[in-house]
Each structure stands twice: as C-alpha cells, then as structure tokens.
PDB file of N, CA and C in Angstrom:
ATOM      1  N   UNK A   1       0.852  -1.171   0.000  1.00  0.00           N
ATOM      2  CA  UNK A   1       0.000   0.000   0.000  1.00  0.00           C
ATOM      3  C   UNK A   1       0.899   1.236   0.000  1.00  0.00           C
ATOM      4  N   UNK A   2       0.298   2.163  -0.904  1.00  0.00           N
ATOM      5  CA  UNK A   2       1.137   3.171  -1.168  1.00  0.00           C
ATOM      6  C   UNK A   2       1.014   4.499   0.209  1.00  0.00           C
ATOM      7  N   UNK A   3      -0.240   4.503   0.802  1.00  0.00           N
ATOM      8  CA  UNK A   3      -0.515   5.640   1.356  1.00  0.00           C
ATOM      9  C   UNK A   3      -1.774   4.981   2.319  1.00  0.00           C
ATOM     10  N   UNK A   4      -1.693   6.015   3.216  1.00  0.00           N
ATOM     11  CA  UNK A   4      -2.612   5.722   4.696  1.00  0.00           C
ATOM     12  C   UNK A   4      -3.972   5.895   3.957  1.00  0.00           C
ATOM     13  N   UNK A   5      -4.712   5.083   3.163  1.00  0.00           N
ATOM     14  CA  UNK A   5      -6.297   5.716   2.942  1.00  0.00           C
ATOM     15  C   UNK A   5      -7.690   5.368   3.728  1.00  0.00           C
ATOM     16  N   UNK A   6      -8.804   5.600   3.471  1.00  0.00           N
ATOM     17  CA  UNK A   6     -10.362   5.366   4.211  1.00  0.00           C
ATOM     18  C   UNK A   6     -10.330   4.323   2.863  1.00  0.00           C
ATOM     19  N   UNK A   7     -11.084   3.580   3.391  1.00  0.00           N
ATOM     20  CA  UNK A   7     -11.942   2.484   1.899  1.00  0.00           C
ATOM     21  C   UNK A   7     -13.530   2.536   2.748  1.00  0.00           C
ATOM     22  N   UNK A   8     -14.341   2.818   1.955  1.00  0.00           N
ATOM     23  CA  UNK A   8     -15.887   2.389   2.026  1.00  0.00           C
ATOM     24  C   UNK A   8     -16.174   1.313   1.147  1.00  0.00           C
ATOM     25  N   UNK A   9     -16.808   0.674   2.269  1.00  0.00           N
ATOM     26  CA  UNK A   9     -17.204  -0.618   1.618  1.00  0.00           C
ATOM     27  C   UNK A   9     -18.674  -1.090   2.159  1.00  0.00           C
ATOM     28  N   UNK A  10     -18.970  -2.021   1.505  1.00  0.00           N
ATOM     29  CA  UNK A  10     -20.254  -2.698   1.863  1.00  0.00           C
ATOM     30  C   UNK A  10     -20.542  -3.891   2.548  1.00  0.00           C
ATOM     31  N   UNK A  11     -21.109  -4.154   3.790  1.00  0.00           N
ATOM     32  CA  UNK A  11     -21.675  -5.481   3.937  1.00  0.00           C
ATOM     33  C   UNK A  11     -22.662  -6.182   3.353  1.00  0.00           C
ATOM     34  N   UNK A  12     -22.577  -7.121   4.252  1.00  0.00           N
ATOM     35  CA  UNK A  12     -23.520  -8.578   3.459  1.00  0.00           C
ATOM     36  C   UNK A  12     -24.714  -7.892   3.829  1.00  0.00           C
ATOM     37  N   UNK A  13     -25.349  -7.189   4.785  1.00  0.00           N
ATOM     38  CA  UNK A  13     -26.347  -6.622   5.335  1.00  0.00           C
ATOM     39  C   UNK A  13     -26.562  -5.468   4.196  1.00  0.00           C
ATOM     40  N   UNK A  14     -26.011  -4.696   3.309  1.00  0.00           N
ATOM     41  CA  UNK A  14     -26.123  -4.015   3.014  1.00  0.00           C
ATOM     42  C   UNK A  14     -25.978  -2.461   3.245  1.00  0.00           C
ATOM     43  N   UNK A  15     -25.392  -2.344   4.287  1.00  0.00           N
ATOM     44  CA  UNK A  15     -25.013  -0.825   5.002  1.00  0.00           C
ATOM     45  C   UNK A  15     -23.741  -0.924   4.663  1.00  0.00           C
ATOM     46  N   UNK A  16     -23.275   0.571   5.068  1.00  0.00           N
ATOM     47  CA  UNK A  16     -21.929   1.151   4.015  1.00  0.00           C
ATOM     48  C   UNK A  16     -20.768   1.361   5.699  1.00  0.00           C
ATOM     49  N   UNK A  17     -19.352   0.999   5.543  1.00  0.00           N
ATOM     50  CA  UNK A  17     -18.732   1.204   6.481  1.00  0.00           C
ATOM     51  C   UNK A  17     -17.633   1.507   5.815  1.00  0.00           C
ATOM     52  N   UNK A  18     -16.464   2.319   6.936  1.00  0.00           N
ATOM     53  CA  UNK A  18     -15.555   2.790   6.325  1.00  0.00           C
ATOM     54  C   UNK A  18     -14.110   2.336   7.409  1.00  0.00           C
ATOM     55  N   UNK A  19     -13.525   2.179   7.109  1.00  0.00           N
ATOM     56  CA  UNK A  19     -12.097   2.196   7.456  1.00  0.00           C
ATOM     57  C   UNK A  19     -10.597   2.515   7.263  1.00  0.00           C
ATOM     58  N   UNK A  20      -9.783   2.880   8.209  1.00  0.00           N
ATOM     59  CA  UNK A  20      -8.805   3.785   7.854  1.00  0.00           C
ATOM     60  C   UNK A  20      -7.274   2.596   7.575  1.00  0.00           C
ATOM     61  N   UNK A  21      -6.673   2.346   6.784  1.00  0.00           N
ATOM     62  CA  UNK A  21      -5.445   1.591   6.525  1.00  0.00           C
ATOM     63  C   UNK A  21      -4.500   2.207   6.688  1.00  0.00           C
ATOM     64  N   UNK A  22      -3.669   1.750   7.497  1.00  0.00           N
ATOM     65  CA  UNK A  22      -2.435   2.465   7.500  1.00  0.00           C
ATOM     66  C   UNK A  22      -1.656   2.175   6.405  1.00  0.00           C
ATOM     67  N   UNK A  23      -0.302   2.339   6.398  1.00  0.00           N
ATOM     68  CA  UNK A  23       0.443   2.721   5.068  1.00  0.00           C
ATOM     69  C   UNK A  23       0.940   1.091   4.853  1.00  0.00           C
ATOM     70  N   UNK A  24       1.273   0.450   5.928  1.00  0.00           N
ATOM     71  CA  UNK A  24       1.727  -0.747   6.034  1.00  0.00           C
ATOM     72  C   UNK A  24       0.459  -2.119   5.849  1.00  0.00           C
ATOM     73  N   UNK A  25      -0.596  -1.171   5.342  1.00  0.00           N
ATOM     74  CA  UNK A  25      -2.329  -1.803   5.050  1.00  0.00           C
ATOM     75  C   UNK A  25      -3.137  -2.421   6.328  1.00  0.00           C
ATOM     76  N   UNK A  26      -2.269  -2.236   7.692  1.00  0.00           N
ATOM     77  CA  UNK A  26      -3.303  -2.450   8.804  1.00  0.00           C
ATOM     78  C   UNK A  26      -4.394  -1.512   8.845  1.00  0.00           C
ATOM     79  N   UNK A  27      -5.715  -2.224   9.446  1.00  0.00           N
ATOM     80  CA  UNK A  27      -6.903  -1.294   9.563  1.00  0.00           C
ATOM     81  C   UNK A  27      -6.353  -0.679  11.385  1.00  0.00           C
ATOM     82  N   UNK A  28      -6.814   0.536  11.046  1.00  0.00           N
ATOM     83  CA  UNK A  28      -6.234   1.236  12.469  1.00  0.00           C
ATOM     84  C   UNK A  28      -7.385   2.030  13.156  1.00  0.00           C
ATOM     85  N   UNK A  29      -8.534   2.006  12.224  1.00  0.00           N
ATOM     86  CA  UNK A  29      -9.673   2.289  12.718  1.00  0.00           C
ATOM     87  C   UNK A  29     -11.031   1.858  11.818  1.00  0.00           C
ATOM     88  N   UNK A  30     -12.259   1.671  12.269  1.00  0.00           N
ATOM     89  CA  UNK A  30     -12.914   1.080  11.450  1.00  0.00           C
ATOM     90  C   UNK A  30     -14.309   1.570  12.165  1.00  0.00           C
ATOM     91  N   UNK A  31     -15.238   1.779  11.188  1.00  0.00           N
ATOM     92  CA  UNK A  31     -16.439   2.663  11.644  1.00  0.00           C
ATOM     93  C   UNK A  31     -17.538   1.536  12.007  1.00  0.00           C
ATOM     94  N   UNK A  32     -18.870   1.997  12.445  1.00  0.00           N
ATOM     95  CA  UNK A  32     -19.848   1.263  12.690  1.00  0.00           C
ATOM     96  C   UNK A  32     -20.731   1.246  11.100  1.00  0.00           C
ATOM     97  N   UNK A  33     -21.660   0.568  11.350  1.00  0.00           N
ATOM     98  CA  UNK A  33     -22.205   0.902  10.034  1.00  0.00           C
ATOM     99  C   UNK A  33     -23.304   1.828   9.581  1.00  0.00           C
ATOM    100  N   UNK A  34     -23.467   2.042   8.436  1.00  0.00           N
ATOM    101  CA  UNK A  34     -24.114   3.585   7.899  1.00  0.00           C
ATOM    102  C   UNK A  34     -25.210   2.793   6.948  1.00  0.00           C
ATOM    103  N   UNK A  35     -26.312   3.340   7.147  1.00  0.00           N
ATOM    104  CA  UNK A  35     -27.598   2.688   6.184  1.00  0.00           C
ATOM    105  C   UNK A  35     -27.513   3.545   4.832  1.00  0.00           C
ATOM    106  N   UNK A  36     -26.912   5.010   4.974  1.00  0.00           N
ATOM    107  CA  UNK A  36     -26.608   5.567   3.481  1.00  0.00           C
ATOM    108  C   UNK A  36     -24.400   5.742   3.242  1.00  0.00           C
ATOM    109  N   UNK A  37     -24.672   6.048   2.352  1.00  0.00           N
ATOM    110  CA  UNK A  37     -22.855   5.995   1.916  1.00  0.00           C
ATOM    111  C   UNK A  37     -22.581   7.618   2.235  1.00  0.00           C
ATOM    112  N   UNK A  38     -23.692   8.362   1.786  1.00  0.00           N
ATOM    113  CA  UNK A  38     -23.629   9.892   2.424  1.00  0.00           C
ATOM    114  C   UNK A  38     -23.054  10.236   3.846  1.00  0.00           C
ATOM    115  N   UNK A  39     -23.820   9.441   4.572  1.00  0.00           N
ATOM    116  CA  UNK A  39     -23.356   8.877   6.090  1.00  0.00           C
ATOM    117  C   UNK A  39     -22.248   8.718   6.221  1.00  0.00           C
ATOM    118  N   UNK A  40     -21.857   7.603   5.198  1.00  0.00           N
ATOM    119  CA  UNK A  40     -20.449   7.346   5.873  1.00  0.00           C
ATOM    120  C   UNK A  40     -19.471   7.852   5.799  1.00  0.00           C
ATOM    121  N   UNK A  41     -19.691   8.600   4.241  1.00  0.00           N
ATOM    122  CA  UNK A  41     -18.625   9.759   4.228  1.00  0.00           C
ATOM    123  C   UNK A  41     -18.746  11.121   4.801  1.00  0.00           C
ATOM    124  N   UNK A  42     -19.834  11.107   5.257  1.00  0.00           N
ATOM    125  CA  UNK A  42     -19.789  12.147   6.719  1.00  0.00           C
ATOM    126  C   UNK A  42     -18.905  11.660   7.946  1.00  0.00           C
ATOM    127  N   UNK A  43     -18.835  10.510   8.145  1.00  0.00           N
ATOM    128  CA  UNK A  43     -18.263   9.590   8.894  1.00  0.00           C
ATOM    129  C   UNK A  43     -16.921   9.886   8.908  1.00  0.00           C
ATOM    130  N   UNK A  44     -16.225   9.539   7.791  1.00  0.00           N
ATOM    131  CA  UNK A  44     -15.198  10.194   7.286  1.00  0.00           C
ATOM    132  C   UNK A  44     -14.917  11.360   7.985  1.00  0.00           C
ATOM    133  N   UNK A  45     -15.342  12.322   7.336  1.00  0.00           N
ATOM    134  CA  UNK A  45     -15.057  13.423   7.376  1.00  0.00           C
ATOM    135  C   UNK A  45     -15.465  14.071   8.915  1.00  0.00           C
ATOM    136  N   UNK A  46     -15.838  13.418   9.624  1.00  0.00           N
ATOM    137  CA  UNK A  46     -16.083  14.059  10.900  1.00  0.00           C
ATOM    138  C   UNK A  46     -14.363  13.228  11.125  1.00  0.00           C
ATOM    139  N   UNK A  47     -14.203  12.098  11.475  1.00  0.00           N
ATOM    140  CA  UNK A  47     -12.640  11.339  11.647  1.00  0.00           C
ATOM    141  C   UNK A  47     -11.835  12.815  11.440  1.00  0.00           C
ATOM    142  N   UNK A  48     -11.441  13.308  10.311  1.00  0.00           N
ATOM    143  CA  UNK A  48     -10.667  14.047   9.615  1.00  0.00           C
ATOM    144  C   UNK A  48     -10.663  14.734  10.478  1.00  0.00           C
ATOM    145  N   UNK A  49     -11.899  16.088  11.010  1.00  0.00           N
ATOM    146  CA  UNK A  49     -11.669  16.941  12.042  1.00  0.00           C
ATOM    147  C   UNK A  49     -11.295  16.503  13.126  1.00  0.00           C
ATOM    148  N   UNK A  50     -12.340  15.940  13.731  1.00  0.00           N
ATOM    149  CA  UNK A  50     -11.537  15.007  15.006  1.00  0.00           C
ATOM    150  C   UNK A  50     -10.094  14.131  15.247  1.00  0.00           C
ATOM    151  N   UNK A  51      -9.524  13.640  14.582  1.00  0.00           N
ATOM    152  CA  UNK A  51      -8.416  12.980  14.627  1.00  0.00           C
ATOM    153  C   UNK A  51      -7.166  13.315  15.095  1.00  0.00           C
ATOM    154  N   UNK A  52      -7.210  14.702  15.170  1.00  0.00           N
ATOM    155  CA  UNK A  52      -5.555  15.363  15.719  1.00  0.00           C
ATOM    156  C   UNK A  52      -6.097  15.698  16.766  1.00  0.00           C
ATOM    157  N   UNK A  53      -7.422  15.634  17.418  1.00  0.00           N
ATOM    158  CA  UNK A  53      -7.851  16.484  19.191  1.00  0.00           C
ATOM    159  C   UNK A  53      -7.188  15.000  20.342  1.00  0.00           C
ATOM    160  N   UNK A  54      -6.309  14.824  20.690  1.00  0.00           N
ATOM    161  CA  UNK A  54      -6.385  13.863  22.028  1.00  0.00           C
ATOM    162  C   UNK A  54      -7.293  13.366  22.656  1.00  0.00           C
ATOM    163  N   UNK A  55      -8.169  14.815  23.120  1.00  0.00           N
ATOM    164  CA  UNK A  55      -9.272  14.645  24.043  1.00  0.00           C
ATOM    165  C   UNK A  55     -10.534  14.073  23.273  1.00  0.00           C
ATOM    166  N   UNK A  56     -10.328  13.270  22.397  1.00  0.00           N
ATOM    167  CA  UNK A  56     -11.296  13.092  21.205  1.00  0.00           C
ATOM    168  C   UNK A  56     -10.951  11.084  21.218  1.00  0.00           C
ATOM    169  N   UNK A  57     -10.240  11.197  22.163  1.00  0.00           N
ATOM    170  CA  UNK A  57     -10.158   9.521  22.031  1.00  0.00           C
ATOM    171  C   UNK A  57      -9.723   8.977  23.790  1.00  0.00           C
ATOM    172  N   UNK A  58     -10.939   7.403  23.215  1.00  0.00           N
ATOM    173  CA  UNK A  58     -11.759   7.519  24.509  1.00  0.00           C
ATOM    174  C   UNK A  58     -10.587   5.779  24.530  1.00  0.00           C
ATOM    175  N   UNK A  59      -9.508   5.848  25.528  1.00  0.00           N
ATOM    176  CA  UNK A  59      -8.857   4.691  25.818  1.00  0.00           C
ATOM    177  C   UNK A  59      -8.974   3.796  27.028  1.00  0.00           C
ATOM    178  N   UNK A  60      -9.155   2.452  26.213  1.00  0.00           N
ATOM    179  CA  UNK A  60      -9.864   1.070  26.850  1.00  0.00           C
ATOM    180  C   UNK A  60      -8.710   0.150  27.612  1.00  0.00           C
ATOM    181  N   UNK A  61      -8.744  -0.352  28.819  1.00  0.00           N
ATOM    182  CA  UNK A  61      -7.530  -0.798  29.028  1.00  0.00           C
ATOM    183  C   UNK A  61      -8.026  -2.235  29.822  1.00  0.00           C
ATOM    184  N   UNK A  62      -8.113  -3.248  29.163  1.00  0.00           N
ATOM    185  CA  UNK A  62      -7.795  -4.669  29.902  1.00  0.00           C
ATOM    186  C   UNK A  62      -7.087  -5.634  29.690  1.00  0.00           C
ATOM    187  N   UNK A  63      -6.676  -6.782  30.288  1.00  0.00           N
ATOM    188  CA  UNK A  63      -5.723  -7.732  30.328  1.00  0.00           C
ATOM    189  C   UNK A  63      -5.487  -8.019  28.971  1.00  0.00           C
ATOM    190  N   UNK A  64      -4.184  -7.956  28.716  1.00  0.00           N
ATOM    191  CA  UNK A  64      -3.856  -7.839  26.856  1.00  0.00           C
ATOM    192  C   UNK A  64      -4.606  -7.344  25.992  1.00  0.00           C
ATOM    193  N   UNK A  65      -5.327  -6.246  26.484  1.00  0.00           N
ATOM    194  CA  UNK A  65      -6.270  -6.040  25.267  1.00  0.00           C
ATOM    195  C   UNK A  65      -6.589  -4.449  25.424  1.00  0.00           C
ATOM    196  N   UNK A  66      -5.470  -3.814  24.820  1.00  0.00           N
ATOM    197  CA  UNK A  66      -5.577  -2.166  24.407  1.00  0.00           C
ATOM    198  C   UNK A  66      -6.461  -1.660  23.595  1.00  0.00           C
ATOM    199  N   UNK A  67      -7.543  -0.854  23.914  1.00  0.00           N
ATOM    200  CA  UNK A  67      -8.007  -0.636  22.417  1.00  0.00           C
ATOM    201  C   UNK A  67      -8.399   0.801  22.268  1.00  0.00           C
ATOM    202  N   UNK A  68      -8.954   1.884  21.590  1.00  0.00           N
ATOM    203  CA  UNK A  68      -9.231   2.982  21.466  1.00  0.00           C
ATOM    204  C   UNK A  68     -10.609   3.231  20.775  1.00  0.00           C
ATOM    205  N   UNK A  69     -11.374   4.496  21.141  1.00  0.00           N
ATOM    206  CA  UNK A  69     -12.373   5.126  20.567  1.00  0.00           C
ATOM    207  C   UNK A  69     -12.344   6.231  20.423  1.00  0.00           C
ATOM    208  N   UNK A  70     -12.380   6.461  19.002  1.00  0.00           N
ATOM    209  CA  UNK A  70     -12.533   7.652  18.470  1.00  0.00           C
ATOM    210  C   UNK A  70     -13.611   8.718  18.627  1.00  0.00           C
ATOM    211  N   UNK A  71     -13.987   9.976  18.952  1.00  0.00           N
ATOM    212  CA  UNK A  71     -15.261  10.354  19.330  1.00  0.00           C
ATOM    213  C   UNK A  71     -15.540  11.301  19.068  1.00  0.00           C
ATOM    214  N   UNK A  72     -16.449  11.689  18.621  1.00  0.00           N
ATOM    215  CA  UNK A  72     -17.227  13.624  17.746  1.00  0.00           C
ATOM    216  C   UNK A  72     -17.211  13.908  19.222  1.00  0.00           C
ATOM    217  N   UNK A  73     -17.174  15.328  19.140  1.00  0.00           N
ATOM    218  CA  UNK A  73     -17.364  16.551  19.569  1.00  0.00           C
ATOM    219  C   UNK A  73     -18.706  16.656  20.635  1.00  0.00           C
ATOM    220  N   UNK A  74     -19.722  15.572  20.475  1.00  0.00           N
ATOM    221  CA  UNK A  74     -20.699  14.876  21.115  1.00  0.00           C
ATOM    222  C   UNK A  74     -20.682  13.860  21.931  1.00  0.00           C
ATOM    223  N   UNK A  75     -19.515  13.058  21.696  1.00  0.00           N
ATOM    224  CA  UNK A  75     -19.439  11.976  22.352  1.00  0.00           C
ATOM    225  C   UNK A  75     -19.840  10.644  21.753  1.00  0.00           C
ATOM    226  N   UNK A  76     -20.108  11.098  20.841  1.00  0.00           N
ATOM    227  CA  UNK A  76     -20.516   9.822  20.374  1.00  0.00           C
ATOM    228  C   UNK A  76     -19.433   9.053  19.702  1.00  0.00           C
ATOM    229  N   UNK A  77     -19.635   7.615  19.321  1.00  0.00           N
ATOM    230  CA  UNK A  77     -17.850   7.334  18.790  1.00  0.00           C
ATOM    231  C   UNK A  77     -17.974   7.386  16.842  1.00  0.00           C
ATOM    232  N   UNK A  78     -16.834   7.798  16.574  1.00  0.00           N
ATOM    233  CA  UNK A  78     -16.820   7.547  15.083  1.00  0.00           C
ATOM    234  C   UNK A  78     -16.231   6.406  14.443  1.00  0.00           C
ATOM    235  N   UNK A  79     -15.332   5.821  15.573  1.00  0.00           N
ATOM    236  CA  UNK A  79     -14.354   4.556  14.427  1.00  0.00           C
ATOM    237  C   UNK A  79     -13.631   4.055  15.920  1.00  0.00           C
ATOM    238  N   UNK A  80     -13.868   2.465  15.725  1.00  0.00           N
ATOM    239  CA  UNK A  80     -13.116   1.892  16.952  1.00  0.00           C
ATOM    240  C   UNK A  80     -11.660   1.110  16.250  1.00  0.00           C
ATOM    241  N   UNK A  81     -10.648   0.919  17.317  1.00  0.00           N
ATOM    242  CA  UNK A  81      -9.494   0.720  16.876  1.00  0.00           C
ATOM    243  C   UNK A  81      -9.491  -0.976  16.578  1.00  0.00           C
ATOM    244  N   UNK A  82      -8.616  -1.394  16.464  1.00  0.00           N
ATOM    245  CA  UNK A  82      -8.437  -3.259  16.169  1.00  0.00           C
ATOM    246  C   UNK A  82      -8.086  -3.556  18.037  1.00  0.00           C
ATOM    247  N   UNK A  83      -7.746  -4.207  18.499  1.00  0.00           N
ATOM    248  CA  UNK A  83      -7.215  -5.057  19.958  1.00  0.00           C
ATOM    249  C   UNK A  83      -5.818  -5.080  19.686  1.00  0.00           C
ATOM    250  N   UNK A  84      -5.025  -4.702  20.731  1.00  0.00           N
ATOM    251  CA  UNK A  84      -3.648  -4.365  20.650  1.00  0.00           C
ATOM    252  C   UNK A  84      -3.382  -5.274  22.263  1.00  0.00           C
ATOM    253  N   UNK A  85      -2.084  -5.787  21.988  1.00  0.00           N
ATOM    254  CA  UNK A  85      -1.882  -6.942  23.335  1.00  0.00           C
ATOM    255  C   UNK A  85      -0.511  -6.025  24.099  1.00  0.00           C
ATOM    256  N   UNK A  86      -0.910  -4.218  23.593  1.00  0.00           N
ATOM    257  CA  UNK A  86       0.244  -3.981  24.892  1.00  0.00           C
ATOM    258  C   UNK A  86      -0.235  -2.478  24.703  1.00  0.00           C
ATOM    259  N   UNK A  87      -0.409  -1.332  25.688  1.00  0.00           N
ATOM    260  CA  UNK A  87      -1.170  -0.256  26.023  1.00  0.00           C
ATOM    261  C   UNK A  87      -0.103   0.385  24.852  1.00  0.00           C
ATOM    262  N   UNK A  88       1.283   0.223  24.753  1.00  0.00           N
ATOM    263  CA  UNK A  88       2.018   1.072  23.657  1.00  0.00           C
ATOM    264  C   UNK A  88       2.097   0.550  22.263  1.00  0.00           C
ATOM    265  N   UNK A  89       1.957   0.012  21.842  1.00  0.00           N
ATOM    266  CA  UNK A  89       1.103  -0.603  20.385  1.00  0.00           C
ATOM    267  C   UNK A  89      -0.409   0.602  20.528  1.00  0.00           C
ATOM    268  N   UNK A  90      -1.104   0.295  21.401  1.00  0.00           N
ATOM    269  CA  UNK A  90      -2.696   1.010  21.103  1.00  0.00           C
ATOM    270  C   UNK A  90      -2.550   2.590  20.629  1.00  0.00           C
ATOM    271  N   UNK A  91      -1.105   3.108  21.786  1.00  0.00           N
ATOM    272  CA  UNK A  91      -1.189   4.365  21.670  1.00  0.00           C
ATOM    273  C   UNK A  91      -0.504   4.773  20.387  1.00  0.00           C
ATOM    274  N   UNK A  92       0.829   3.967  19.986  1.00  0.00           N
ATOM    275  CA  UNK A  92       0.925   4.012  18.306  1.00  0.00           C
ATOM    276  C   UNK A  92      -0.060   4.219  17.544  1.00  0.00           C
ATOM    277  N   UNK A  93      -0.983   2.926  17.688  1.00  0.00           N
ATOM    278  CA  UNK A  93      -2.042   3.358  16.680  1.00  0.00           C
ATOM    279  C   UNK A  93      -2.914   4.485  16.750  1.00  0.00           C
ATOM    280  N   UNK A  94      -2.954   5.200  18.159  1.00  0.00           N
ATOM    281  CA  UNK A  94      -3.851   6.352  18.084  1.00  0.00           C
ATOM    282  C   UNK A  94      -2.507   7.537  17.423  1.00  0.00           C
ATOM    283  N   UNK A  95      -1.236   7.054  17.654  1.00  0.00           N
ATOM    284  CA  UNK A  95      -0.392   8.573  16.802  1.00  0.00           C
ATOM    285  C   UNK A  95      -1.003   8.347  15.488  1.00  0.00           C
ATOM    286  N   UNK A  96      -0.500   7.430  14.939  1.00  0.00           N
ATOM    287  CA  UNK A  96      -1.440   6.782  13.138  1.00  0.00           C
ATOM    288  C   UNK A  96      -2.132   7.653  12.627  1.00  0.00           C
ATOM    289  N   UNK A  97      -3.026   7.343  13.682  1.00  0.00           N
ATOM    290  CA  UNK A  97      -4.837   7.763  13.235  1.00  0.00           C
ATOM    291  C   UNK A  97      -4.554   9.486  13.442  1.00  0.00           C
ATOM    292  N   UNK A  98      -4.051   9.995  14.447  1.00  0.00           N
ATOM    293  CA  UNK A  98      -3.561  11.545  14.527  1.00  0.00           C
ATOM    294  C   UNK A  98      -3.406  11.865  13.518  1.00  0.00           C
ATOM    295  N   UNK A  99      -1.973  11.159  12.883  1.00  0.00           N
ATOM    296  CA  UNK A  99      -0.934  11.308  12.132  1.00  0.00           C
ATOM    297  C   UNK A  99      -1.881  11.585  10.485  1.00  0.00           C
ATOM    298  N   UNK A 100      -2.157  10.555  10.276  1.00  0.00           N
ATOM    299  CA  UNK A 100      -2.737   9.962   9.023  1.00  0.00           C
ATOM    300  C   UNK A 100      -4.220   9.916   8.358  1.00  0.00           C
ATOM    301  N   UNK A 101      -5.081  10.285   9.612  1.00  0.00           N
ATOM    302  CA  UNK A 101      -6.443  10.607   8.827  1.00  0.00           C
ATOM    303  C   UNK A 101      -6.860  12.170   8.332  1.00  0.00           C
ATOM    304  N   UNK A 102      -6.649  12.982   8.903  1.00  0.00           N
ATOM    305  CA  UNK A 102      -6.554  14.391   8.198  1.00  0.00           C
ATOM    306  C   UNK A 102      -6.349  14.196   6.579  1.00  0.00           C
ATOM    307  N   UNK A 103      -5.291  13.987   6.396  1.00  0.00           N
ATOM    308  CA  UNK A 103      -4.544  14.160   5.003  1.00  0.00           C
ATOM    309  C   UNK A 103      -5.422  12.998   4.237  1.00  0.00           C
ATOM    310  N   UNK A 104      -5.855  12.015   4.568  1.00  0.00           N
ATOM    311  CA  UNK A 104      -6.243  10.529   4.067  1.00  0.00           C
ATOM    312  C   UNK A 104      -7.149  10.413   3.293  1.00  0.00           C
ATOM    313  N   UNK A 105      -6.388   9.770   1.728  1.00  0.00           N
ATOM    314  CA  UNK A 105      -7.504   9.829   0.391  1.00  0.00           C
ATOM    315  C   UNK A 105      -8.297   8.574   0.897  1.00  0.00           C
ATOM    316  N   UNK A 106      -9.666   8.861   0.044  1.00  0.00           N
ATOM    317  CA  UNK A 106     -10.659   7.996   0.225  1.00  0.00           C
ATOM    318  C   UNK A 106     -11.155   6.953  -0.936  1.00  0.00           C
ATOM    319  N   UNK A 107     -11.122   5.706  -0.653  1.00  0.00           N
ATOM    320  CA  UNK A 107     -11.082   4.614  -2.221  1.00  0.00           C
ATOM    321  C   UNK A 107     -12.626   4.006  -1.928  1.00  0.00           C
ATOM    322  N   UNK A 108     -13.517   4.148  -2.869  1.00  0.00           N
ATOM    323  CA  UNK A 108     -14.497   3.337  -2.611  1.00  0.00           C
ATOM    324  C   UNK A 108     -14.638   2.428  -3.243  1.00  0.00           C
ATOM    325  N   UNK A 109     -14.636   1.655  -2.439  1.00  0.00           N
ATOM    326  CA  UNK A 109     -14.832  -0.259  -2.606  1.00  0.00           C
ATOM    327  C   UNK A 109     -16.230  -0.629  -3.083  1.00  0.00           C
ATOM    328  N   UNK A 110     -16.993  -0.078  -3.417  1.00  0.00           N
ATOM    329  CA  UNK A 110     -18.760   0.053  -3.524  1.00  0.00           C
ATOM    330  C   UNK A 110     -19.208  -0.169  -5.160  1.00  0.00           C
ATOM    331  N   UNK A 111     -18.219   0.483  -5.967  1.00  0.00           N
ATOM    332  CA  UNK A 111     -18.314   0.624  -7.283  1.00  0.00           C
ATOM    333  C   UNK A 111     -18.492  -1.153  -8.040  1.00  0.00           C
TER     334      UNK A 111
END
C-alpha cells in the first residue's frame, strides 16, 4: 500500500462502512455501520476533524487487550481501533490515526 487511505465498503447486510489503513495496510480504525454511503462519508469526514484532538479519544484498558475510541465533539464514537496486546502498540495506533487521517484519500470499494 502506497498511502494511509479510508476504503468504504459494503456489507452482506447491506449498510456502508468505512475504514482507515495504514500505510503498512493495517486497519487502524474502522467505523460502525451507515444505512446511506452519504453517512459514511460524513463519517469520514467528521474522523478528519476530530483525529488530531487527544481529548477526542476515549482509551480502553484490559488484560492484553488495548483498544481505542474515536469520538465527535458529542461523544458519540466515530471509528473503533483493532485489539492491541500492549497499552504502547494502542497508543501508536492512536499517533497513526492523529498522524494519518486528516490528510487521508478515500477509495471506494462500492463501485
């Protein structure tokens, strides 16, 4: 993979979800699902603003199992992280997601 991008894609259910790849093609965040694609690339694009605030990610901590939530301005969450088996792996992946969703082209998988 050339670059950190979002892919929207579709389930078997038929709702639209999106997720962020890092450069090395791990998913580093991954959304809930959206009944329109409008949605989800609102989805998106809320990530984008939110993603460089700290106070915008909500961190989970149990026995081997690091994980992060991403969260609007509301509280509500936008994109949960994968399970990480050490609290500094999780917080890598929240630099990532800092780092890398702002700037981050979007490929839709839907076509």
């Amino acid at each position: 993979m050339q670059n950190p991008k979002f892919q929207i894609s579709t389930g078997t259910n038929g709702q639209y979800y999106f997720r962020l790849r890092a450069k090395n093609g791990e998913i580093i965040l991954a959304s809930e699902s959206y009944p329109l694609k409008k949605n989800c690339e609102n989805g998106i694009a809320s990530v984008k603003v939110n993603a460089p605030d700290d106070q915008r990610y909500v961190r989970k901590d149990a026995t081997d199992n690091y994980t992060f939530v991403l969260t609007a301005t509301n509280g509500e969450p936008i994109g949960r992280s994968e399970n990480y088996t050490t609290r500094a792996a999780r917080d890598n992946g929240i630099e990532a997601v800092k780092r890398d969703a702002p700037a981050a082209p979007t490929e839709d998988l839907t076509n």
